[in-house]
Protein backbone atom coordinates (compact mmCIF):
# COMPACT_ATOMS: atom_id res chain seq x y z
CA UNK A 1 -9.64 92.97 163.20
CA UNK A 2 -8.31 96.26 164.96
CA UNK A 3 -4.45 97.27 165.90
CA UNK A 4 -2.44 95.19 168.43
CA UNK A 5 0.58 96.59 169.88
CA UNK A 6 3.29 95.01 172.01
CA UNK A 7 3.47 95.76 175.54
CA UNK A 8 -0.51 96.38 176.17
CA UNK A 9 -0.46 99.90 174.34
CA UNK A 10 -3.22 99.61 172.32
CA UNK A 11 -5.58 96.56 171.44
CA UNK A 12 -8.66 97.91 169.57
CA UNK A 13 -10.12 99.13 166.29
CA UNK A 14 -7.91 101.28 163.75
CA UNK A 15 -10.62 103.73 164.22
CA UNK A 16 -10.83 104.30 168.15
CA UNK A 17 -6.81 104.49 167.53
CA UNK A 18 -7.24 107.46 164.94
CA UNK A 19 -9.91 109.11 166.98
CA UNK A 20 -7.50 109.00 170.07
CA UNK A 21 -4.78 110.73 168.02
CA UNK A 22 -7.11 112.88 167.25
CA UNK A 23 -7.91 113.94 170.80
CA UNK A 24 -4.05 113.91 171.71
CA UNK A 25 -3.14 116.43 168.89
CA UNK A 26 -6.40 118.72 170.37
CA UNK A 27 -5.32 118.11 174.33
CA UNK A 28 -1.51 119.41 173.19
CA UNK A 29 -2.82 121.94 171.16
CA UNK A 30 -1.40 121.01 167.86
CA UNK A 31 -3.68 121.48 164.36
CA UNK A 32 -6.10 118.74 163.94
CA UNK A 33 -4.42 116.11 162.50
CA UNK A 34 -7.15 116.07 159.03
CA UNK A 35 -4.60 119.30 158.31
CA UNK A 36 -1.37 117.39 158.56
CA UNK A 37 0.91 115.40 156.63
CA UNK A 38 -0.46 111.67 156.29
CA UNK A 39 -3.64 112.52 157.02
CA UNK A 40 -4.52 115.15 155.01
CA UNK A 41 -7.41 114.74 152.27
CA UNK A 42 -8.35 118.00 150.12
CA UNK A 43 -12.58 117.24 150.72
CA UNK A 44 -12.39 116.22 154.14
CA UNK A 45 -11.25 119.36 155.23
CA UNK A 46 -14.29 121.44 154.30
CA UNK A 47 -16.63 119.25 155.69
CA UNK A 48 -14.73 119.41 159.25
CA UNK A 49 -15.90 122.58 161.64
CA UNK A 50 -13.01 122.16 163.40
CA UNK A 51 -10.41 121.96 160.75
CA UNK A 52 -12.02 125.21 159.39
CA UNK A 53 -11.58 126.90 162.30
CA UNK A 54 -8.11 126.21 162.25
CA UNK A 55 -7.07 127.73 159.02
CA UNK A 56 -8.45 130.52 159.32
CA UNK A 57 -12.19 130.51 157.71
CA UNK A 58 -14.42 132.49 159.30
CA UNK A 59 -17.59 135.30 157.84
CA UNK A 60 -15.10 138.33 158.93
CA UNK A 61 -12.23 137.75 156.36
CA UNK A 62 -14.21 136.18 153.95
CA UNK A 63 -14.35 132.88 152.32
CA UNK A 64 -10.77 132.54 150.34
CA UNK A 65 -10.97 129.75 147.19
CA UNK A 66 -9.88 125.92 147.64
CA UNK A 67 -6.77 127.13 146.15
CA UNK A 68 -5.93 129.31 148.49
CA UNK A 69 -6.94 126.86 151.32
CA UNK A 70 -5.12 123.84 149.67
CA UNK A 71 -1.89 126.00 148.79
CA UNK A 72 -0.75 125.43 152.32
CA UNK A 73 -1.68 121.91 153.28
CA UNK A 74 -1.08 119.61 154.21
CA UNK A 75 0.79 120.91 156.95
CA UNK A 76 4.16 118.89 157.61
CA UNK A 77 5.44 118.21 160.81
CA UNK A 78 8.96 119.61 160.60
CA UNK A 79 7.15 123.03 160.76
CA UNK A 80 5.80 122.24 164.07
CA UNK A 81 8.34 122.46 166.92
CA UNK A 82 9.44 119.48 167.59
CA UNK A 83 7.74 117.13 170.34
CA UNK A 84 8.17 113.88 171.54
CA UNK A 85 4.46 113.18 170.97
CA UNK A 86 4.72 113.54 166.78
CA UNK A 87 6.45 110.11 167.15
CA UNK A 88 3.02 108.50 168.05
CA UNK A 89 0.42 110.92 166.06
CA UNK A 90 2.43 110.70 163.04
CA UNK A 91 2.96 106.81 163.00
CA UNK A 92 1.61 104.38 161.29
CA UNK A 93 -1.58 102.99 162.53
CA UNK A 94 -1.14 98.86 161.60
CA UNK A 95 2.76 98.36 161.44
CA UNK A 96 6.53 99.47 162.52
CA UNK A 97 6.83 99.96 165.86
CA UNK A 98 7.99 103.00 168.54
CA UNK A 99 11.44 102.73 169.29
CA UNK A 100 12.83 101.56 173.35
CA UNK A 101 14.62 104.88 173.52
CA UNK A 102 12.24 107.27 173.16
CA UNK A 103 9.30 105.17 174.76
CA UNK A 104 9.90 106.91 178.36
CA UNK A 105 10.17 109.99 176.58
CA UNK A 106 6.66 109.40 175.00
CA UNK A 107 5.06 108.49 178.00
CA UNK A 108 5.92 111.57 180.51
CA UNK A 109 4.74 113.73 177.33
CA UNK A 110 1.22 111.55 177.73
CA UNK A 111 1.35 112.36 181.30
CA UNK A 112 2.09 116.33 180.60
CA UNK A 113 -0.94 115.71 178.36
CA UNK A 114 -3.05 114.00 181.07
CA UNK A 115 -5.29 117.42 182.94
CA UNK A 116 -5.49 118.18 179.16
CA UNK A 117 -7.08 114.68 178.04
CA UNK A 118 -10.93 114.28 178.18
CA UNK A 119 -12.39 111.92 180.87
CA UNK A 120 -13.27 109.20 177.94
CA UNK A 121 -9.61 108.93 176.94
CA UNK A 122 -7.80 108.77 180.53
CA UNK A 123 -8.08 105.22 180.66
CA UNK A 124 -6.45 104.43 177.48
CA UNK A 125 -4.07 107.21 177.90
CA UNK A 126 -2.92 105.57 181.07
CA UNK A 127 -2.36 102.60 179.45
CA UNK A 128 -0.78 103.79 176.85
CA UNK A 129 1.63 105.15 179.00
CA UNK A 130 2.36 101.92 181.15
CA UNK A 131 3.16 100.04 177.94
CA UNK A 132 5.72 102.53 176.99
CA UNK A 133 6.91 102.51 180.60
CA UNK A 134 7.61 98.29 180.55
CA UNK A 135 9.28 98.20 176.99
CA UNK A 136 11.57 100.67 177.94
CA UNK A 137 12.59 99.07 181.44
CA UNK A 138 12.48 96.28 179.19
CA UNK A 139 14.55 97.81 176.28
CA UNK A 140 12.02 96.79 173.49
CA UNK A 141 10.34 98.93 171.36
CA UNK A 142 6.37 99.05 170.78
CA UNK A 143 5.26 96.69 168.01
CA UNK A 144 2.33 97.79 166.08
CA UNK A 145 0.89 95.31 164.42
């Protein structure tokens, strides 16, 4: 059982999915996506060096309360400028689908993405991108299913 797309984007577990999404958000140099809106959950984000990093924790200002850390998360998308490449990190991982129009879009932001985008993820990067690339010659979106 994993996620199936149309178009040979993606056949694999939901969890090498999320982990790539992961590794997009890092190569475009968005927050990591534990921090955003969807993904966010308040006792993951303590346990995640990462994630810390990005809000701010470190020895030299101190360590401010969970209230103070929760008070701003998650962090919605709308407050990020707005990039072609929220339509796949912020999507659901087992249903709906990518719409035609914006599929060529998608995939020339994966390529911009590409130096950026560790060795281990080219491949399915580039495949990625070739899906999105045939359903919008072919004017269909991306099924997830």
């Amino acid at each position: 059982m994993g996620l199936d797309t149309t178009h040979g984007c993606w056949n694999g577990a939901y969890s090498a999915f999320y982990r790539w999404r992961i590794h997009l958000a890092e190569a475009a140099g968005l927050p990591p996506l534990k921090l955003m809106e969807g993904f966010f959950r308040k006792g993951e984000v303590l346990s995640d060096p990462f994630a810390i990093a990005s809000i701010g924790l470190s020895k030299e200002i101190g360590i401010p309360s969970l209230d103070d850390i929760y008070r701003g998360l998650p962090i919605k998308w709308k407050c990020l400028k707005p990039d072609i490449l929220h339509e796949l990190l912020w999507h659901s991982d087992c249903e709906g689908d990518i719409l035609w129009e914006v599929c060529s879009q998608l995939a020339n932001r994966l390529v911009e993405l590409l130096p950026n985008i560790s060795e281990e993820h080219q491949v399915t990067t580039k495949r990625f991108i070739k899906g999105l690339l045939e359903a919008y010659s072919l004017q269909e979106n991306v099924e997830f299913h």
